[in-house]
C-alpha atoms as a PDB file:
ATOM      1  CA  UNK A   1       0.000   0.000   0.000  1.00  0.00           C
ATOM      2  CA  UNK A   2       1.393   3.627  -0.734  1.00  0.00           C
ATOM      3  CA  UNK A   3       1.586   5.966   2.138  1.00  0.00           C
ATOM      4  CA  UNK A   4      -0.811   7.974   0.263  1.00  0.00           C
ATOM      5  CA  UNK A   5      -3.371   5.057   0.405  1.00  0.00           C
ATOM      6  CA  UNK A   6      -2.574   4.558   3.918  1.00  0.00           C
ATOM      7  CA  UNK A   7      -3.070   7.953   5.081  1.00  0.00           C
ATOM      8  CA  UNK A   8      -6.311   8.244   3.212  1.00  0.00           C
ATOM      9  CA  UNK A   9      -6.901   4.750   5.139  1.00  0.00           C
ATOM     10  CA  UNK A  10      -6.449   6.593   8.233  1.00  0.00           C
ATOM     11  CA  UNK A  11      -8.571  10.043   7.323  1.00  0.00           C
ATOM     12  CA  UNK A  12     -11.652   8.435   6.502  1.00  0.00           C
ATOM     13  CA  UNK A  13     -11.581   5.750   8.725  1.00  0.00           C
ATOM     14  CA  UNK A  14     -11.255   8.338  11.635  1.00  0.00           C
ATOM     15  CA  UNK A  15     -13.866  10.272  10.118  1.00  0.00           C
ATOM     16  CA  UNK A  16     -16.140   7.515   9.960  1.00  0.00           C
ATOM     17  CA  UNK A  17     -16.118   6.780  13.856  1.00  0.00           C
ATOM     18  CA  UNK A  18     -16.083  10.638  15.034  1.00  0.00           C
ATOM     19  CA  UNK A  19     -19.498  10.583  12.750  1.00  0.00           C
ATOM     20  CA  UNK A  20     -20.627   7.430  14.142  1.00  0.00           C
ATOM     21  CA  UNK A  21     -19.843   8.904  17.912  1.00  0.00           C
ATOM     22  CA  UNK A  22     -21.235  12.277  16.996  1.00  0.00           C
ATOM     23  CA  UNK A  23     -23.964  11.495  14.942  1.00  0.00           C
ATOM     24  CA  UNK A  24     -25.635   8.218  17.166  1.00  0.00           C
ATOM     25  CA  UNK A  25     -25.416  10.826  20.050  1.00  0.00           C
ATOM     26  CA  UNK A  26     -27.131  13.518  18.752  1.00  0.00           C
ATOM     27  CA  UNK A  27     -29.961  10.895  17.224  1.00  0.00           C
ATOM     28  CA  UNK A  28     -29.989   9.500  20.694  1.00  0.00           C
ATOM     29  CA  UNK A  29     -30.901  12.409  22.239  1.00  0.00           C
ATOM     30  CA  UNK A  30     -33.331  13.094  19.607  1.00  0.00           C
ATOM     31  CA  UNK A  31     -35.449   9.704  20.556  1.00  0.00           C
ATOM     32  CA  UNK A  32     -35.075   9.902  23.984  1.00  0.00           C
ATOM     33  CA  UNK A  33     -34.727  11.907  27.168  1.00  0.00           C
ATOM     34  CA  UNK A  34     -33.708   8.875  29.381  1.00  0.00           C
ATOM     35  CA  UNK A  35     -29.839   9.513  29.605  1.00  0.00           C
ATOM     36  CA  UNK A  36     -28.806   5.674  30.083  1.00  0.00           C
ATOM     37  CA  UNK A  37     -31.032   5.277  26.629  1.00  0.00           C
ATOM     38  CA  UNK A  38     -28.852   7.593  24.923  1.00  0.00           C
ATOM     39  CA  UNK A  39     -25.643   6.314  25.930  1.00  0.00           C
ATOM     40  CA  UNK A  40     -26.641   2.719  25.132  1.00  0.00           C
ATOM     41  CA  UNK A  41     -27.760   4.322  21.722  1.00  0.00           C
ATOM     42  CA  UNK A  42     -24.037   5.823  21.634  1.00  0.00           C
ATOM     43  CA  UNK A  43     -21.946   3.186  22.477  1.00  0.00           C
ATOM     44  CA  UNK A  44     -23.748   0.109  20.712  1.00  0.00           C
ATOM     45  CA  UNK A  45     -23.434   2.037  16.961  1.00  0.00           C
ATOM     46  CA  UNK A  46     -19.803   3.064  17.871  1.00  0.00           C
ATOM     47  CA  UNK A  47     -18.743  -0.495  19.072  1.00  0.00           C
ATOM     48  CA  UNK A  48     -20.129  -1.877  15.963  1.00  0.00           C
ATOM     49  CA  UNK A  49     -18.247   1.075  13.260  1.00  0.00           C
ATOM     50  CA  UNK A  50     -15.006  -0.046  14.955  1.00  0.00           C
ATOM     51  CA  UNK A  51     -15.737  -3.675  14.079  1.00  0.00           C
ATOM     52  CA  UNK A  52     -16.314  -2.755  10.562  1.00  0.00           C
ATOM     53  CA  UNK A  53     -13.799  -0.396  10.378  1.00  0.00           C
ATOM     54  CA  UNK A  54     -11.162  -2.398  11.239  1.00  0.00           C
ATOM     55  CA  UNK A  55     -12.029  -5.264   9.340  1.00  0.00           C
ATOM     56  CA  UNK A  56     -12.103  -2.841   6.174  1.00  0.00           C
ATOM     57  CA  UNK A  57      -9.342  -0.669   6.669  1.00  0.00           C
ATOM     58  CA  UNK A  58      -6.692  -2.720   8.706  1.00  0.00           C
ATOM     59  CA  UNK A  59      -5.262  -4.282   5.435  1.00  0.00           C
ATOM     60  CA  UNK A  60      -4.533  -0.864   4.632  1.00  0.00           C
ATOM     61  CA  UNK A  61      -3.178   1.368   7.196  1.00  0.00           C
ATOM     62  CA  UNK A  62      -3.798  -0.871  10.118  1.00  0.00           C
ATOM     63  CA  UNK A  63      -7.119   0.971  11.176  1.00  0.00           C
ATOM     64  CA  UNK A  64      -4.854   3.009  13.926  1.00  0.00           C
ATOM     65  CA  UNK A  65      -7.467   6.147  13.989  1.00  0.00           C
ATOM     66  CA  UNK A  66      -5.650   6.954  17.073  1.00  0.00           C
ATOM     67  CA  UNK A  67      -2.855   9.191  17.839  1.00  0.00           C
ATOM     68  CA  UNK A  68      -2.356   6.677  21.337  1.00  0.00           C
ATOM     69  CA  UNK A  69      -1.954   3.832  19.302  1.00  0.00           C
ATOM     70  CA  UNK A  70       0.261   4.996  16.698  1.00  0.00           C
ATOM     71  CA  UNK A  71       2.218   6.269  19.266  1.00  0.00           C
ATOM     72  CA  UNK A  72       2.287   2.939  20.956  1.00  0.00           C
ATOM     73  CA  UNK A  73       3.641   1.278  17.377  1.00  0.00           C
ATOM     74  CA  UNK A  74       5.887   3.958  16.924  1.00  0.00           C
ATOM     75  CA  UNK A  75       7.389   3.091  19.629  1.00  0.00           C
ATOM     76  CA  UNK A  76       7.523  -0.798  19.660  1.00  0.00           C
ATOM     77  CA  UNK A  77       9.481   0.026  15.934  1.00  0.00           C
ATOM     78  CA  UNK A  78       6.432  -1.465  13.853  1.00  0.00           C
ATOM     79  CA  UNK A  79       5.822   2.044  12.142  1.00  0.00           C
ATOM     80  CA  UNK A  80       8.312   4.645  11.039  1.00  0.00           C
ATOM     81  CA  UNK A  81       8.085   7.761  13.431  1.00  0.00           C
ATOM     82  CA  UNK A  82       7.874  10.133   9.462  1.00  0.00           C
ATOM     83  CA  UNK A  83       4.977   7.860   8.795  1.00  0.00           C
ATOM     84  CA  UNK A  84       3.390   8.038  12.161  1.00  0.00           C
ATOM     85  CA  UNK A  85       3.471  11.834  11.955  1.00  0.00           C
ATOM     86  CA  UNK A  86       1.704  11.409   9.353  1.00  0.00           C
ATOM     87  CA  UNK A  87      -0.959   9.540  10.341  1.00  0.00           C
ATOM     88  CA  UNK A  88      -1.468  11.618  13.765  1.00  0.00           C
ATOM     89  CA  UNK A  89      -2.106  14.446  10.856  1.00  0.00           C
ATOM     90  CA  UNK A  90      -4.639  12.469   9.072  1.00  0.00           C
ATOM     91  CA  UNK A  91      -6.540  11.174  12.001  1.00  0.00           C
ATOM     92  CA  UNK A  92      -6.914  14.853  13.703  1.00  0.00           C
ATOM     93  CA  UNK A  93      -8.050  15.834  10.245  1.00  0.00           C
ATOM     94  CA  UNK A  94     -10.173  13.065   9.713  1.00  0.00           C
ATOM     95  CA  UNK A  95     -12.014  13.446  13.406  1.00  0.00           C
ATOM     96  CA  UNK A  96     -12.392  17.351  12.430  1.00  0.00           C
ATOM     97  CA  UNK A  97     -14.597  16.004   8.910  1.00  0.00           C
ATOM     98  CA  UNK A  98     -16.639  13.698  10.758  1.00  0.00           C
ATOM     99  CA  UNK A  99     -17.949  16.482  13.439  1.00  0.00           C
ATOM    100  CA  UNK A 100     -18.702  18.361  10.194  1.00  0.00           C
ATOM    101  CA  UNK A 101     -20.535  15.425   8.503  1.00  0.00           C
ATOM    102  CA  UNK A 102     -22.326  14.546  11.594  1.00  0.00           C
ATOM    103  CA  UNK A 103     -23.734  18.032  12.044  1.00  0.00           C
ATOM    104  CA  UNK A 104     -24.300  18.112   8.359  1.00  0.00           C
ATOM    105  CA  UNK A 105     -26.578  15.248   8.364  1.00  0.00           C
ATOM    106  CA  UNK A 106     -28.633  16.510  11.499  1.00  0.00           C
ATOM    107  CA  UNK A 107     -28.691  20.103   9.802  1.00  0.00           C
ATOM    108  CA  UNK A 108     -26.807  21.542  12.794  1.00  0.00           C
ATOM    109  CA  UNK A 109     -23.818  24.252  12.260  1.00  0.00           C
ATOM    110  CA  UNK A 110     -21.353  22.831  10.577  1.00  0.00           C
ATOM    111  CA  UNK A 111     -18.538  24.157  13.347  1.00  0.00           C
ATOM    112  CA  UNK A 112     -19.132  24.245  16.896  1.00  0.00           C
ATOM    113  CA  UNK A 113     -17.246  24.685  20.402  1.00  0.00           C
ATOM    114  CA  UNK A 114     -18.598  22.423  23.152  1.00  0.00           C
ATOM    115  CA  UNK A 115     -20.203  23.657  26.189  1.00  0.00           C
ATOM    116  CA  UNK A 116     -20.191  20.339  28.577  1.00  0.00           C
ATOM    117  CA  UNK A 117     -17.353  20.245  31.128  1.00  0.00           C
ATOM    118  CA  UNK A 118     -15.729  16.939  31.070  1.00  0.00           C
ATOM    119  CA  UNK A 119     -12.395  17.410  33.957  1.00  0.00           C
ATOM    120  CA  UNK A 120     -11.527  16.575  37.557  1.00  0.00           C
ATOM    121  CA  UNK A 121      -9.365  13.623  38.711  1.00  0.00           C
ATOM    122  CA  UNK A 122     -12.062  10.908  38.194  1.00  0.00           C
ATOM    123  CA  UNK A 123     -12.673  12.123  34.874  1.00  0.00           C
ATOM    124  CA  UNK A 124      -8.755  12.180  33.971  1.00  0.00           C
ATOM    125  CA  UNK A 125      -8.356   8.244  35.891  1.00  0.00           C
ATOM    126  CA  UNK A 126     -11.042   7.311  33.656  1.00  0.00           C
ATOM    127  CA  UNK A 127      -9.178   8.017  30.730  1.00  0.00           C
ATOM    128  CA  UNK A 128      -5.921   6.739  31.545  1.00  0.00           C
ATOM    129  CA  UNK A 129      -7.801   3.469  32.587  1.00  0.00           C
ATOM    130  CA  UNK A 130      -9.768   3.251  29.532  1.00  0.00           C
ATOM    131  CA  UNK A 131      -6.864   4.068  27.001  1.00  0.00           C
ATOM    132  CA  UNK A 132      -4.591   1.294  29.047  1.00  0.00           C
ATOM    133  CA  UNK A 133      -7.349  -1.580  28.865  1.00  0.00           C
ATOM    134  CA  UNK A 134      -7.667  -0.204  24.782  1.00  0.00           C
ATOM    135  CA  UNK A 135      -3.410  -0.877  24.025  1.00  0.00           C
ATOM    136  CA  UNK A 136      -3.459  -4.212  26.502  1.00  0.00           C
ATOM    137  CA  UNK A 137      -6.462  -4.940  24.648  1.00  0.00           C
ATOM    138  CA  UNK A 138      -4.712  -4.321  21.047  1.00  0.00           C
ATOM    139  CA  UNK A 139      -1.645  -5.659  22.343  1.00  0.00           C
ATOM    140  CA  UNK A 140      -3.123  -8.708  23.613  1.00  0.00           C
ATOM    141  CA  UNK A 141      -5.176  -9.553  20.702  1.00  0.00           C
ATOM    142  CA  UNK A 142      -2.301  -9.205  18.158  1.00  0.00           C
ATOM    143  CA  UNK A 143      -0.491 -11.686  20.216  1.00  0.00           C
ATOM    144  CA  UNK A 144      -3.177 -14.295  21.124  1.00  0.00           C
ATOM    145  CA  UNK A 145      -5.482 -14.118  18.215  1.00  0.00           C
ATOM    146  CA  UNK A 146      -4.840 -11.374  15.467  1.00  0.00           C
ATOM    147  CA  UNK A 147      -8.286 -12.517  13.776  1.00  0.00           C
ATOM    148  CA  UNK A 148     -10.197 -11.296  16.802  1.00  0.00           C
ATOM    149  CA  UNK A 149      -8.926  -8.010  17.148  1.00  0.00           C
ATOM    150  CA  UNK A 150     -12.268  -6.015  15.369  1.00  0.00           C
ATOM    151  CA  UNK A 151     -14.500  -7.371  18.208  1.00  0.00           C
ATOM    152  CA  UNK A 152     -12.056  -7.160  20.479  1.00  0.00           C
ATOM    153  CA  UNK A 153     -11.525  -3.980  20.092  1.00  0.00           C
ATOM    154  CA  UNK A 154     -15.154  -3.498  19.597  1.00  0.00           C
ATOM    155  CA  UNK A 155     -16.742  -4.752  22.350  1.00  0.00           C
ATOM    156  CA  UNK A 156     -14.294  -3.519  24.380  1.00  0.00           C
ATOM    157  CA  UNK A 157     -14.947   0.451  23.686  1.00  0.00           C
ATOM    158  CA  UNK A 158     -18.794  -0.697  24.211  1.00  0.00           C
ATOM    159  CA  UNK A 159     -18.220  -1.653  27.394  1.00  0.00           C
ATOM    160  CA  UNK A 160     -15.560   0.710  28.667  1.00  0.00           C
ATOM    161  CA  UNK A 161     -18.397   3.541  27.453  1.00  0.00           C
ATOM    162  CA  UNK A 162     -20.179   2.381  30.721  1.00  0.00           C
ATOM    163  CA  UNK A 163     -17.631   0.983  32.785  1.00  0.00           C
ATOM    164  CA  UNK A 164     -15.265   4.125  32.735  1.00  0.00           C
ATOM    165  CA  UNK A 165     -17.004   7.547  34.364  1.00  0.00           C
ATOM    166  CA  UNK A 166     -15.627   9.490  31.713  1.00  0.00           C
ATOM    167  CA  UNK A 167     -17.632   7.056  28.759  1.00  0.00           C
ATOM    168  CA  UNK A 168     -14.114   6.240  27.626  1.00  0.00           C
ATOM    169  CA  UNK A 169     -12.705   8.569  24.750  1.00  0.00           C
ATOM    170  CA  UNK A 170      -9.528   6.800  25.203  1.00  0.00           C
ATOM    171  CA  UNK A 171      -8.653   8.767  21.486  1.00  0.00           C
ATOM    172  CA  UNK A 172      -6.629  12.197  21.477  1.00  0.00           C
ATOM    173  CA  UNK A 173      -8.048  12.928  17.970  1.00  0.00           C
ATOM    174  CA  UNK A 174     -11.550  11.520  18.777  1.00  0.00           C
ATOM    175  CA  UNK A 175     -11.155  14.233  22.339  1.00  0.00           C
ATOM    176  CA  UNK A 176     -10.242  16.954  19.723  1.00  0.00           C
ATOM    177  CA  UNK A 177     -13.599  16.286  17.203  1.00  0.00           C
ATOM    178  CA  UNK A 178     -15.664  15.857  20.208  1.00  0.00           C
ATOM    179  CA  UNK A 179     -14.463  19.577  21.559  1.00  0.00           C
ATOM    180  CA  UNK A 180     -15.632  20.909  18.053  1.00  0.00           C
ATOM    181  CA  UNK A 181     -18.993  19.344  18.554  1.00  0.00           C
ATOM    182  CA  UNK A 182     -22.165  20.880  20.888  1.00  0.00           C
ATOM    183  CA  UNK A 183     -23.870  17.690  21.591  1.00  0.00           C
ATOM    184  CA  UNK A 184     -24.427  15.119  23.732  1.00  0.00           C
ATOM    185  CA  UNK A 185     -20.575  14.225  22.769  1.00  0.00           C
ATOM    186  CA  UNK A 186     -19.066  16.668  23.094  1.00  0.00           C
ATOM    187  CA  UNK A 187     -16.543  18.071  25.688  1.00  0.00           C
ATOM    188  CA  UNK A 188     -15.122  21.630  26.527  1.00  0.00           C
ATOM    189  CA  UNK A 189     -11.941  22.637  24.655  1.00  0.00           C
ATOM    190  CA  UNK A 190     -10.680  23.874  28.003  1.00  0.00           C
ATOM    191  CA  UNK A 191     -11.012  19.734  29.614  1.00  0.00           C
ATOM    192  CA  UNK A 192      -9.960  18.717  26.486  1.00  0.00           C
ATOM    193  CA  UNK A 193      -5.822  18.658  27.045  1.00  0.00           C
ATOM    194  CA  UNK A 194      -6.436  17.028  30.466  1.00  0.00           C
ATOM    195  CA  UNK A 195      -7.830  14.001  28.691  1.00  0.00           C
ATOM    196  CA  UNK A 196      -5.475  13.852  26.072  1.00  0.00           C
ATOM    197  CA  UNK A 197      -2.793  13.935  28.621  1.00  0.00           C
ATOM    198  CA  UNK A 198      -4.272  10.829  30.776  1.00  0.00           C
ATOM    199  CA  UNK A 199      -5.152   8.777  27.654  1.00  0.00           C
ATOM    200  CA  UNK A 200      -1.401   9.258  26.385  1.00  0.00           C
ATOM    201  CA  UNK A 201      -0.123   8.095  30.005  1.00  0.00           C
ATOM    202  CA  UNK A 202      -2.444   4.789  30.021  1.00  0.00           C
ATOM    203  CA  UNK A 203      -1.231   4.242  26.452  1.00  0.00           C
ATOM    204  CA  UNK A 204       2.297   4.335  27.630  1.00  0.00           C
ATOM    205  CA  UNK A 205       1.417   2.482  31.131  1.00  0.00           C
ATOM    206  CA  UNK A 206      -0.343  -0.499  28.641  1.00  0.00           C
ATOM    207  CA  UNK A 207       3.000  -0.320  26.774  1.00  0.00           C
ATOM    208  CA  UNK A 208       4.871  -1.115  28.924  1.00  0.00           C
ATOM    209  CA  UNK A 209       2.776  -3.599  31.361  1.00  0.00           C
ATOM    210  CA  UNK A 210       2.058  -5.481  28.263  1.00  0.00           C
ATOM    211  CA  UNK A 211       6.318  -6.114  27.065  1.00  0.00           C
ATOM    212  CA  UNK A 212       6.330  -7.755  30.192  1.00  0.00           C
ATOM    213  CA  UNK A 213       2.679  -9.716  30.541  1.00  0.00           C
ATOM    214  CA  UNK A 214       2.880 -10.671  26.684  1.00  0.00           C
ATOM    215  CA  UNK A 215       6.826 -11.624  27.051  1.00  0.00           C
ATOM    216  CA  UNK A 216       8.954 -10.426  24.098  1.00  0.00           C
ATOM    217  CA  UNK A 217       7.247 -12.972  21.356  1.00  0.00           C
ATOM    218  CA  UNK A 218       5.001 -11.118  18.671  1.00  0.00           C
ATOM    219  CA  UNK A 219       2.538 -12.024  15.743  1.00  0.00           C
ATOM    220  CA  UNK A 220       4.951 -11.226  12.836  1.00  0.00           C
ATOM    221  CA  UNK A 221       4.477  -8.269  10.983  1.00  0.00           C
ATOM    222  CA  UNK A 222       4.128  -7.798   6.861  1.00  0.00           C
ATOM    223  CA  UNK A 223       6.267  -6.892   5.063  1.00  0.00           C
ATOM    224  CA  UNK A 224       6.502  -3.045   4.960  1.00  0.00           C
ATOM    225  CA  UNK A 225       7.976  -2.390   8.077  1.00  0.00           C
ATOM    226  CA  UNK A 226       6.322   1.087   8.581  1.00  0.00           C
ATOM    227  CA  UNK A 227       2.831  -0.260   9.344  1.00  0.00           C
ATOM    228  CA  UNK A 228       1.391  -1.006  12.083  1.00  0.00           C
ATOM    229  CA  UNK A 229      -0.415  -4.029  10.947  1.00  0.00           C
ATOM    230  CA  UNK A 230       0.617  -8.196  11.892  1.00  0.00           C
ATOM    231  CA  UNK A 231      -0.700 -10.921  10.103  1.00  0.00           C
ATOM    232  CA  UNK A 232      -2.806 -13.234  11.070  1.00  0.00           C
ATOM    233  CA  UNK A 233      -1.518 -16.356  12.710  1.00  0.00           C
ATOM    234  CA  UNK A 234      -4.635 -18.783  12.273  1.00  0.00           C
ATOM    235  CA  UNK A 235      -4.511 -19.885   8.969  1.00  0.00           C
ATOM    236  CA  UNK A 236      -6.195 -17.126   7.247  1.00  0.00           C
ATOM    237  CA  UNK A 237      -4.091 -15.089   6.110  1.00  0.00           C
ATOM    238  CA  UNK A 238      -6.414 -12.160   6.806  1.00  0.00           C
ATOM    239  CA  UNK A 239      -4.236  -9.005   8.163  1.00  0.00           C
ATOM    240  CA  UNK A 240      -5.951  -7.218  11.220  1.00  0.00           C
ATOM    241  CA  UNK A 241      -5.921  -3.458  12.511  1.00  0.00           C
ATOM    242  CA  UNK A 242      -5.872  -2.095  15.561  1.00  0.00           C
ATOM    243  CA  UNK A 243      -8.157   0.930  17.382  1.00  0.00           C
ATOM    244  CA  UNK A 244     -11.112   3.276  18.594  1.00  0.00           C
END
């Protein structure tokens, strides 16, 4: 795949989920006033994009759509630090188009700055725990069973939406959409740092937790050794992504 490909990979993928987040909220909202409602109506459609999109695009770019995790692979030397630049770029970009589509399709205005404050320490722990169960998740999956990592990764951003106080961003770019977005989403520009800082800490905390828990064997990689993408390891031959 060209890095073109792969950064387009990246961009629309994001923008897929930030509409998906953005958009099954504000519908949510619109069919009911019953809060836990809505956030089952948030977190089921989101769960289920991820599990698409990371069937889809994970052959491609390796369905990152996270600044965490391509931080995370950056790191562990399974995608070149130019080319991981480069996909933080597209993902932020990406998140920014699906606000925009999301209030498009609900004939809201287009840009936005969100009003609901999102911050304190809970709010902050919450993140770092969601964003560390996301990488040991990843981490885990690409070294158990590569196959499973859509659902895996899936189900486990469904659950951590009600598990986690904060409804789990556990995404720096996903944080970043969400503060351009007045809805039941969205979060204050102002809290918005605080979260990206705690969900960069439980990336790095599942990092390196997981060199240790998962010992130093790995699913091996493709070929191109600036993806983040392994192969699966089942007899398939069907390549997996990784993220939320």
């Amino acid at each position: 795949m060209t890095p073109a490909r792969r950064l387009a990979a990246e961009a629309l993928g994001t923008a897929l989920l930030v509409a998906t987040v953005v958009g099954s909220g504000i519908m949510a909202t619109r069919l009911t006033t019953d809060t836990a409602m809505a956030l089952m109506g948030n977190a089921l459609p989101t769960g289920a994009m991820l599990f698409v999109l990371i069937t889809t695009l994970g052959p491609i770019s390796g369905a990152h759509f996270n600044p965490a995790v391509t931080a995370v692979f950056a790191l562990r030397r399974e995608i070149a630090w130019p080319m991981a630049a480069g996909y933080v770029l597209a993902q932020l970009a990406g998140g920014l188009a699906g606000s925009v589509i999301a209030h498009l399709m609900f004939e809201l205005p287009a840009l936005q700055l969100a009003t609901a404050p999102r911050t304190g320490t809970a709010q902050w722990f919450s993140e770092a725990v969601a964003t560390f169960g996301l990488v040991a998740v990843i981490l885990g999956g690409l070294r158990a069973r590569p196959a499973a990592v859509p659902a895996l990764v899936g189900l486990y951003i469904t659950a951590a939406y009600w598990f986690t106080a904060s409804t789990s961003f556990a995404n720096p770019a996903v944080t970043i959409a969400r503060a351009l977005s007045d809805t039941f989403s969205g979060i204050r520009p102002l809290d918005a740092p605080g979260f990206i800082l705690a969900q960069l800490v439980g990336a790095l905390l599942a990092l390196a937790l997981s060199g240790w828990l998962f010992g130093a064997g790995r699913a091996p990689r493709v070929a191109e050794p600036s993806i983040g993408v392994v192969s699966a390891t089942d007899g398939t031959g069907q390549p997996v992504g990784l993220d939320r």
